[in-house]
PDB file of N, CA and C in Angstrom:
ATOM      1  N   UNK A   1     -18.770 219.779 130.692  1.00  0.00           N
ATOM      2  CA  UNK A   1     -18.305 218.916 129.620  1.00  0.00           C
ATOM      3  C   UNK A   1     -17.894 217.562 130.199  1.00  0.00           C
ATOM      4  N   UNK A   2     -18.282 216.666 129.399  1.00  0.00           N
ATOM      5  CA  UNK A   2     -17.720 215.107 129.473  1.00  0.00           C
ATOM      6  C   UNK A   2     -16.371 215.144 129.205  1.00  0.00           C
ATOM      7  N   UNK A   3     -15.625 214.733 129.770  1.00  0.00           N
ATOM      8  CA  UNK A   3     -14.076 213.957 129.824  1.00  0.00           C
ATOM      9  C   UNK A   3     -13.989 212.424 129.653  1.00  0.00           C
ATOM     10  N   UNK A   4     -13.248 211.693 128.569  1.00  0.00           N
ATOM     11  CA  UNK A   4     -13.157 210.431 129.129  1.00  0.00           C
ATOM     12  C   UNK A   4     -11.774 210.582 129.566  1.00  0.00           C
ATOM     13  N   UNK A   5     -11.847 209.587 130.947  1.00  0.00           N
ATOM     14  CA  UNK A   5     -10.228 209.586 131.396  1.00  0.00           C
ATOM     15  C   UNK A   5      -9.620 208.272 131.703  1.00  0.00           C
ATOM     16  N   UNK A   6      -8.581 208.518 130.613  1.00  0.00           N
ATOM     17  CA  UNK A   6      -8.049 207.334 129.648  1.00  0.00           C
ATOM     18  C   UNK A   6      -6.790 207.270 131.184  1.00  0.00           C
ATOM     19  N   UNK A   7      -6.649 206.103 132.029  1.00  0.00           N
ATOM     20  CA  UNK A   7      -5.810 206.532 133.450  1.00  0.00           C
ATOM     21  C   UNK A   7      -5.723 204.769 133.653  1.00  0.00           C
ATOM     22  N   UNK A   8      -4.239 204.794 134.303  1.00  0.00           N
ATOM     23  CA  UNK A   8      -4.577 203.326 135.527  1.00  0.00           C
ATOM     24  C   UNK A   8      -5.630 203.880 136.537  1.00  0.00           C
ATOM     25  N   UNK A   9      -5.651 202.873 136.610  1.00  0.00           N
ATOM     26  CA  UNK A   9      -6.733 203.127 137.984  1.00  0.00           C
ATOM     27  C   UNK A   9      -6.375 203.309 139.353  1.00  0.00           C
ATOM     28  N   UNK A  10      -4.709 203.295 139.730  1.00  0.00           N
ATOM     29  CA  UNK A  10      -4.237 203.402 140.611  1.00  0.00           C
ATOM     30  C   UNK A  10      -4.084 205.677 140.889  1.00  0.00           C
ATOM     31  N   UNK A  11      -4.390 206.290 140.099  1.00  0.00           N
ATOM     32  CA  UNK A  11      -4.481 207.591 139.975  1.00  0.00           C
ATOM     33  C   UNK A  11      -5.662 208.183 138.984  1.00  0.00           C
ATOM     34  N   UNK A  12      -6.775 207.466 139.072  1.00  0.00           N
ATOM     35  CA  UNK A  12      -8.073 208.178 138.231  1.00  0.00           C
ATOM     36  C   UNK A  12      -8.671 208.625 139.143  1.00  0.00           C
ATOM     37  N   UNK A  13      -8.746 208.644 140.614  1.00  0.00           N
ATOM     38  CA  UNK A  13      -9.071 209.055 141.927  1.00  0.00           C
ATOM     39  C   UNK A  13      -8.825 210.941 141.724  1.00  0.00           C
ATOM     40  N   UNK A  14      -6.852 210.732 141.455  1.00  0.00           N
ATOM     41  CA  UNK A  14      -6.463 212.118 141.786  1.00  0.00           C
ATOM     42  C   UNK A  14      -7.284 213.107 140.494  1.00  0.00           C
ATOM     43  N   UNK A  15      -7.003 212.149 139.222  1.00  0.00           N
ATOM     44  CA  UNK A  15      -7.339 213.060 137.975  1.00  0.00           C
ATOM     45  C   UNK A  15      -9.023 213.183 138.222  1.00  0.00           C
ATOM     46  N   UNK A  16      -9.534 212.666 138.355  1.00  0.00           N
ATOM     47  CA  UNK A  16     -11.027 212.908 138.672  1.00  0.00           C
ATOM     48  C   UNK A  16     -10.993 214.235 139.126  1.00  0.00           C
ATOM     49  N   UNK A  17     -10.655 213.943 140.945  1.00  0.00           N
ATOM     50  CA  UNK A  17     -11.187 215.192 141.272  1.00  0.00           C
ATOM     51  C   UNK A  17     -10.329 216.355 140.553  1.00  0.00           C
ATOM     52  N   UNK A  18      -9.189 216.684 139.795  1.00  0.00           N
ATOM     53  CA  UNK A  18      -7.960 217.674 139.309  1.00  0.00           C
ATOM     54  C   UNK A  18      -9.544 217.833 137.915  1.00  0.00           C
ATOM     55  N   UNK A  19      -9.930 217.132 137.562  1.00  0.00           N
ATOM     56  CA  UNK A  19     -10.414 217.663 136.013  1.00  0.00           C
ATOM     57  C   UNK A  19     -11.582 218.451 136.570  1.00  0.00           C
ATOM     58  N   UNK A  20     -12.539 217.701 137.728  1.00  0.00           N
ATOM     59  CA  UNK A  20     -14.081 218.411 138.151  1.00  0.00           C
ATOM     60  C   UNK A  20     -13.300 219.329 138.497  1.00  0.00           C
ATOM     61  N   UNK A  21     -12.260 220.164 139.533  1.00  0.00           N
ATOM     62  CA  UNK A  21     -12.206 221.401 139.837  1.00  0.00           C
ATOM     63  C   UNK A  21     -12.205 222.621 137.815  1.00  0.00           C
ATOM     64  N   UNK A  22     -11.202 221.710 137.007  1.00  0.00           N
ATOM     65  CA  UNK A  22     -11.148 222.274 135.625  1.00  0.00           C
ATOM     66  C   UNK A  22     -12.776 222.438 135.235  1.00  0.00           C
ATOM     67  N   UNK A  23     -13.325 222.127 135.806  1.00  0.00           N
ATOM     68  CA  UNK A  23     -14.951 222.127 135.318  1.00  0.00           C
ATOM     69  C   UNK A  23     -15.368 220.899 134.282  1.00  0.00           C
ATOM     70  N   UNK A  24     -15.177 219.843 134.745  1.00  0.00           N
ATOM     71  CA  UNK A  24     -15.362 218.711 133.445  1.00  0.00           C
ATOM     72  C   UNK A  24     -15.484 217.757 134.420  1.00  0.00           C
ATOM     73  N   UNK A  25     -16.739 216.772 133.584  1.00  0.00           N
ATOM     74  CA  UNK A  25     -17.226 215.695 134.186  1.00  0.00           C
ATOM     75  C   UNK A  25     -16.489 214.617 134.023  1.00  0.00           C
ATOM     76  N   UNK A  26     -15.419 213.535 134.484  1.00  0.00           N
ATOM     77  CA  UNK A  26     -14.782 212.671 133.841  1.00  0.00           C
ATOM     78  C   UNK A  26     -15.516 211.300 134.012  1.00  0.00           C
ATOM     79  N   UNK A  27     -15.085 211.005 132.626  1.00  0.00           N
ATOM     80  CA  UNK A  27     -15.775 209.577 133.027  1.00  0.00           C
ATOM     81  C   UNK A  27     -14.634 208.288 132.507  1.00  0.00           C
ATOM     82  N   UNK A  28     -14.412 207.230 133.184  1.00  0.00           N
ATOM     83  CA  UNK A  28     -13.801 206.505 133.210  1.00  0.00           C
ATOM     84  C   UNK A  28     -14.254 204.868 133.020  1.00  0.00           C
ATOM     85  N   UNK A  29     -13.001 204.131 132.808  1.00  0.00           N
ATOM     86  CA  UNK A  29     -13.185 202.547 132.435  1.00  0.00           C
ATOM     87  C   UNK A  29     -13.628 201.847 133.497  1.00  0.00           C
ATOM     88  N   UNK A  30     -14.496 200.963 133.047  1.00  0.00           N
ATOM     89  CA  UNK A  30     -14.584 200.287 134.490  1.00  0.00           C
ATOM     90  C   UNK A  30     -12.992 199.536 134.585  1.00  0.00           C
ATOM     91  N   UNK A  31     -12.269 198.725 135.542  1.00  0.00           N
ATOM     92  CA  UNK A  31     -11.095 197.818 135.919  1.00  0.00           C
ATOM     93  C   UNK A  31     -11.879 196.437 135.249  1.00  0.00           C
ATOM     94  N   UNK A  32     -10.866 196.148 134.649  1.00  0.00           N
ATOM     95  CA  UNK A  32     -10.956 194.635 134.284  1.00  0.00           C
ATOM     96  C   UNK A  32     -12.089 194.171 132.791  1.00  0.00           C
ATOM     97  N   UNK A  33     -11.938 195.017 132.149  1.00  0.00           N
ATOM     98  CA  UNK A  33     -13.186 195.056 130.840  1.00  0.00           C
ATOM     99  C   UNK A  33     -12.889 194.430 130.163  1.00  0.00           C
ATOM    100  N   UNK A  34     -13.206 192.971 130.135  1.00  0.00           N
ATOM    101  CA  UNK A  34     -12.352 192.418 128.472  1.00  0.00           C
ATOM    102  C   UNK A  34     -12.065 192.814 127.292  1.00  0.00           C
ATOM    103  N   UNK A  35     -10.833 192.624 126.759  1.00  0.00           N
ATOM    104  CA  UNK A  35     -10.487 193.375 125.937  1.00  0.00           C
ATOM    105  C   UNK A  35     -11.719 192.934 124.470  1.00  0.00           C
ATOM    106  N   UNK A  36     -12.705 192.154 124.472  1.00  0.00           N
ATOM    107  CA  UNK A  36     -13.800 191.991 123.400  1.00  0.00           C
ATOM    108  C   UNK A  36     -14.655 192.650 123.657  1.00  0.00           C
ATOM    109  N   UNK A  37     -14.620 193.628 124.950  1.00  0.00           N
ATOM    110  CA  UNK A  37     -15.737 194.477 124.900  1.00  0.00           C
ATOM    111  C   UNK A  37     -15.194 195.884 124.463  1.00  0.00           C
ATOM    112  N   UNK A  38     -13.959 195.969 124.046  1.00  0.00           N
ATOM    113  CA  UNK A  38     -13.859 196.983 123.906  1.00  0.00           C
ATOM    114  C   UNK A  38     -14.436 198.061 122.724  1.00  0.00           C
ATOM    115  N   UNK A  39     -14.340 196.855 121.622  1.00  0.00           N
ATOM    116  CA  UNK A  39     -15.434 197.962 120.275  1.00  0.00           C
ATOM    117  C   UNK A  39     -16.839 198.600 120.494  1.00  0.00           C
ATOM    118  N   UNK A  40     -17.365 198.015 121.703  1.00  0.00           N
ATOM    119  CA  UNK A  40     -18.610 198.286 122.069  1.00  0.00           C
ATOM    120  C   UNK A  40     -18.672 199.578 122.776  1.00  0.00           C
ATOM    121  N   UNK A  41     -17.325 199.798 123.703  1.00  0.00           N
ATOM    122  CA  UNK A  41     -16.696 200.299 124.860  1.00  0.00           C
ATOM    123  C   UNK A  41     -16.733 201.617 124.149  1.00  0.00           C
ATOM    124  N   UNK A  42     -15.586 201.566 123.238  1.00  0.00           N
ATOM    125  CA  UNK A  42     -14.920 202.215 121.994  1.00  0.00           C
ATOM    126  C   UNK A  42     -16.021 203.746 121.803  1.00  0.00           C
ATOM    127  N   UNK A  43     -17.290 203.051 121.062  1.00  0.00           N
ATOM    128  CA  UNK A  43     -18.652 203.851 120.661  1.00  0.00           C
ATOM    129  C   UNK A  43     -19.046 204.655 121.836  1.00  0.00           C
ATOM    130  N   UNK A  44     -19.266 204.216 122.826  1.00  0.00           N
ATOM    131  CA  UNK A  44     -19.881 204.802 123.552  1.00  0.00           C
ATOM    132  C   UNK A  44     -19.133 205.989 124.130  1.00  0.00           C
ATOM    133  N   UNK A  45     -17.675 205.582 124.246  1.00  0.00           N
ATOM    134  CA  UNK A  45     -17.001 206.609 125.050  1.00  0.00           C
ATOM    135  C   UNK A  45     -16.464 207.692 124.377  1.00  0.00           C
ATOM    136  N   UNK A  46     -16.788 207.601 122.677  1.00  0.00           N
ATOM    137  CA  UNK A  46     -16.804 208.350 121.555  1.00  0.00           C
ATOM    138  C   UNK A  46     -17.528 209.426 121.722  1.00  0.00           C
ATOM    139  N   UNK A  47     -18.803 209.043 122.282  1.00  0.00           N
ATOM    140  CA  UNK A  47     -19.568 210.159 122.068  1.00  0.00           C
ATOM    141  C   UNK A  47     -19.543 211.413 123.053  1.00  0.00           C
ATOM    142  N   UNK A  48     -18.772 211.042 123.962  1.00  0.00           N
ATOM    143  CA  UNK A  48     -18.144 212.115 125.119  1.00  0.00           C
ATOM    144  C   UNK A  48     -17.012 213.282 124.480  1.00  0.00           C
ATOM    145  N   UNK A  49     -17.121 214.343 124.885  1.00  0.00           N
ATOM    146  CA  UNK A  49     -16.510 215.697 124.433  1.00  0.00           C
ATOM    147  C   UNK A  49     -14.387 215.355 123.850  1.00  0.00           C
ATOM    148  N   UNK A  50     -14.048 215.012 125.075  1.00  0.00           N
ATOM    149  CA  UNK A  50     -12.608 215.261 124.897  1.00  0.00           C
ATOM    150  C   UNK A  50     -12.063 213.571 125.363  1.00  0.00           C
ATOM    151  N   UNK A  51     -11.121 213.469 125.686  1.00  0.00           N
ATOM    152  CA  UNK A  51      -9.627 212.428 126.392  1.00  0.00           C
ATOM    153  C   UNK A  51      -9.065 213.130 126.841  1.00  0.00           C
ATOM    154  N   UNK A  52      -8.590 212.223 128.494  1.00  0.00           N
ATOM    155  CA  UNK A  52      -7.168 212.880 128.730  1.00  0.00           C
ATOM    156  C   UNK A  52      -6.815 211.391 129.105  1.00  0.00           C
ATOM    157  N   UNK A  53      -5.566 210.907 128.316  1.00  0.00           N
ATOM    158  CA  UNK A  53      -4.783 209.769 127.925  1.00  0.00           C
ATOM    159  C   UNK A  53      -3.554 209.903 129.066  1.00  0.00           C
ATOM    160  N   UNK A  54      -3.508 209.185 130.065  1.00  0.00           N
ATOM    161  CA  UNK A  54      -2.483 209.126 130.971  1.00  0.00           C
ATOM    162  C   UNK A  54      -1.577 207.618 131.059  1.00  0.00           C
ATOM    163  N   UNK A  55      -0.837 207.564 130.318  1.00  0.00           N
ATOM    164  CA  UNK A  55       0.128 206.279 130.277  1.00  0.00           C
ATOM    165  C   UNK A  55       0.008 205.788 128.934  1.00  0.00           C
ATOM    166  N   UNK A  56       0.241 204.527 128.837  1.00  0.00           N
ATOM    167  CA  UNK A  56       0.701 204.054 127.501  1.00  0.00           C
ATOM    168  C   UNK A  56       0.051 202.302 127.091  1.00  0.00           C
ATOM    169  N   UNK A  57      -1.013 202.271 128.110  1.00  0.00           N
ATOM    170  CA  UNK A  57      -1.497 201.149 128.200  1.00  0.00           C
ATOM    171  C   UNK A  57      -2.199 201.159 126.018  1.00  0.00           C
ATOM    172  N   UNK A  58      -1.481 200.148 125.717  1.00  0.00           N
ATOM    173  CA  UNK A  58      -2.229 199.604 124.112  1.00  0.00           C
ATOM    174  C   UNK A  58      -4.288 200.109 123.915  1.00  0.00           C
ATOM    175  N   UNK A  59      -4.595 199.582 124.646  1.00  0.00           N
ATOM    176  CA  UNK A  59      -6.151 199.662 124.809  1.00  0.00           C
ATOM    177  C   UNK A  59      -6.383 200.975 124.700  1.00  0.00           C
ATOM    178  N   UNK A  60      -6.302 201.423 125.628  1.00  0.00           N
ATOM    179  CA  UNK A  60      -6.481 203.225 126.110  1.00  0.00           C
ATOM    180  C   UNK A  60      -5.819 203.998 124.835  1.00  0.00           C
ATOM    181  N   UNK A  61      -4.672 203.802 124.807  1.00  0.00           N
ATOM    182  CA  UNK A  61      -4.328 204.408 123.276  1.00  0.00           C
ATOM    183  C   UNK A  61      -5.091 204.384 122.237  1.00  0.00           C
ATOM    184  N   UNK A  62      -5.603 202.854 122.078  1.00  0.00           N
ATOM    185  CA  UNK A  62      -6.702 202.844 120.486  1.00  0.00           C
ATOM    186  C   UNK A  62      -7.463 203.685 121.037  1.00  0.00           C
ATOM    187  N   UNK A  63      -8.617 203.852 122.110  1.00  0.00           N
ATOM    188  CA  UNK A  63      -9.498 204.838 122.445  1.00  0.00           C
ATOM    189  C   UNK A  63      -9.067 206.269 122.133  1.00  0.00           C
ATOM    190  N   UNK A  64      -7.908 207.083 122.440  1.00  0.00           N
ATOM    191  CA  UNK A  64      -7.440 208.114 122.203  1.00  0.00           C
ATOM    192  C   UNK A  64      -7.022 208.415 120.957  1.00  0.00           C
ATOM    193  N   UNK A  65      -6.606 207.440 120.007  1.00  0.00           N
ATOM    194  CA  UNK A  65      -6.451 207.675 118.690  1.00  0.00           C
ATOM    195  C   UNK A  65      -7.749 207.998 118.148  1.00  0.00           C
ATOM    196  N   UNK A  66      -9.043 206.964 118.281  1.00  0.00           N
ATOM    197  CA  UNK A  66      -9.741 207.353 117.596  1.00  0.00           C
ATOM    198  C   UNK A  66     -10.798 208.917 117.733  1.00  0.00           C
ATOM    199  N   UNK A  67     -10.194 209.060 119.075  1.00  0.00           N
ATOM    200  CA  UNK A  67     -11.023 210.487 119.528  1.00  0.00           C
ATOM    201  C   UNK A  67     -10.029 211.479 118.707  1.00  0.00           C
ATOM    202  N   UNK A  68      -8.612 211.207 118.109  1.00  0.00           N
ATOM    203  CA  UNK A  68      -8.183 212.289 117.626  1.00  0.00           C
ATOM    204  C   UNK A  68      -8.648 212.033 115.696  1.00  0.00           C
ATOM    205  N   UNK A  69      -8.801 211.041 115.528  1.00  0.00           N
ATOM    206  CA  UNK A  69      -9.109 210.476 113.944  1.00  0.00           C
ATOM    207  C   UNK A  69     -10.859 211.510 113.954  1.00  0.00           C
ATOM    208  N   UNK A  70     -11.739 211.662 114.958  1.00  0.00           N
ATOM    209  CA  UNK A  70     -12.972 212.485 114.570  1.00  0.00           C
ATOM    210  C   UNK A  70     -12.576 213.488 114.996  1.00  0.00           C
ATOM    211  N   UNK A  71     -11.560 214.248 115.265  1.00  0.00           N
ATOM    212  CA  UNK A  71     -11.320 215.918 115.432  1.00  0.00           C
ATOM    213  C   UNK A  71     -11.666 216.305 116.862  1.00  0.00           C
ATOM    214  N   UNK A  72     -11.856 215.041 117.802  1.00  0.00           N
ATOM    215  CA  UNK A  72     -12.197 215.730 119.527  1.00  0.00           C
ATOM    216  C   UNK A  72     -10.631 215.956 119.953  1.00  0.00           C
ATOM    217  N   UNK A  73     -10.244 216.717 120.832  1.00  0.00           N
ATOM    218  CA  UNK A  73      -9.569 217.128 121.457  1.00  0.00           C
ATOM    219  C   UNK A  73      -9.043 215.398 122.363  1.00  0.00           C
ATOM    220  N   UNK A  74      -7.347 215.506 122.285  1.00  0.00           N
ATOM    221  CA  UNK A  74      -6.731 214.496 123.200  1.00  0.00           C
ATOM    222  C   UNK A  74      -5.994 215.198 123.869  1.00  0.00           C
ATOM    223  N   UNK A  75      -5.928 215.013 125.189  1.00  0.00           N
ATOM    224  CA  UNK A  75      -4.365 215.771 126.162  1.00  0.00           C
ATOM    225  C   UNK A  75      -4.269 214.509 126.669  1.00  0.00           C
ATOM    226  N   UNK A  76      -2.458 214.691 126.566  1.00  0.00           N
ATOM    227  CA  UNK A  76      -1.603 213.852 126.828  1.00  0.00           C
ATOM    228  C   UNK A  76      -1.396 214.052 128.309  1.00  0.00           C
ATOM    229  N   UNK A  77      -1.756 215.318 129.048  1.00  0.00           N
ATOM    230  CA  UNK A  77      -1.466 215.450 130.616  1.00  0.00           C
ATOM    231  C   UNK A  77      -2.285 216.376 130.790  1.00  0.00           C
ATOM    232  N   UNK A  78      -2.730 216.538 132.160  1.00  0.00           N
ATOM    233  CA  UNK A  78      -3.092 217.480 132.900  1.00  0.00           C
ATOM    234  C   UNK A  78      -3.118 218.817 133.148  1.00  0.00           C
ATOM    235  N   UNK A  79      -1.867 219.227 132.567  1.00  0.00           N
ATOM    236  CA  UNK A  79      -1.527 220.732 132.413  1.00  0.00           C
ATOM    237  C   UNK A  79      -2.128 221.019 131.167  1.00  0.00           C
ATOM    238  N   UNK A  80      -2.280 220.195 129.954  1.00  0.00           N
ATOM    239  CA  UNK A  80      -3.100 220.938 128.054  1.00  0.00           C
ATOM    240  C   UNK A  80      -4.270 221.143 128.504  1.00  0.00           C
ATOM    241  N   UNK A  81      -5.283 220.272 129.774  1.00  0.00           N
ATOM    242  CA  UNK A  81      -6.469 220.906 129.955  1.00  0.00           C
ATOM    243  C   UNK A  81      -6.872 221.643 130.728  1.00  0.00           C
ATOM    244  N   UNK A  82      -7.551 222.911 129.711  1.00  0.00           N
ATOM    245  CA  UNK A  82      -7.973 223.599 130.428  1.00  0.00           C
ATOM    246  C   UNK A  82      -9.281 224.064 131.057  1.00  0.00           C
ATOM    247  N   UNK A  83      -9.061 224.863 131.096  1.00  0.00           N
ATOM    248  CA  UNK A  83     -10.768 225.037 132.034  1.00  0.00           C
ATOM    249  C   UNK A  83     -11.966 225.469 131.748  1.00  0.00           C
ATOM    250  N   UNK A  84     -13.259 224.888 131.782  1.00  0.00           N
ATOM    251  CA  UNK A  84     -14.159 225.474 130.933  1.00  0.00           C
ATOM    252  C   UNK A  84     -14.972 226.394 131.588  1.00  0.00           C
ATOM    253  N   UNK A  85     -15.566 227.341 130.886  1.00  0.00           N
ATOM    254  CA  UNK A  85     -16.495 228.197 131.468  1.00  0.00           C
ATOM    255  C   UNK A  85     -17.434 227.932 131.649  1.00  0.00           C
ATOM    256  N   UNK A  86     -17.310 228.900 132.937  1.00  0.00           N
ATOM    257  CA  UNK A  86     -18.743 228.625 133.887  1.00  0.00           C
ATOM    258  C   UNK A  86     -18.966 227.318 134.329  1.00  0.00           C
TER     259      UNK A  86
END
């Protein structure tokens, strides 16, 4: 499964590898994305399975709201996700 991982970038290193052992592919922001790319940003990272939302950055939040507004799964930390099979 796809993960987006909603993270500073000073610890998307640790959560990376913590989610691939959970069995999930994470995928992350690039650093420095203007905030006008983000509706574009927004779509694409929509179409990935779950969020895991780490901090409180404004941006990253709209992303995590709207993954909970279509019914995907948001964790707020590391410990709500769990592990997928196989």
């Amino acid at each position: 499964m796809k993960i987006v991982l909603l993270a500073p970038p000073n610890v998307e290193e640790y959560y990376t590898a913590s989610l691939l052992v959970r069995g999930f592919k994470a995928v992350t922001i690039p650093a420095g994305v203007p905030s006008l790319d983000f509706p574009k940003l927004m779509q694409d990272y929509l179409k990935h399975d779950c969020c895991l939302l780490i901090g409180d950055d404004p941006n990253l939040v709209e992303i995590a709201d709207n993954f909970e507004l279509i019914g995907k799964p948001v964790w707020r930390s590391l410990a709500e996700v769990p592990r997928t099979a196989g």
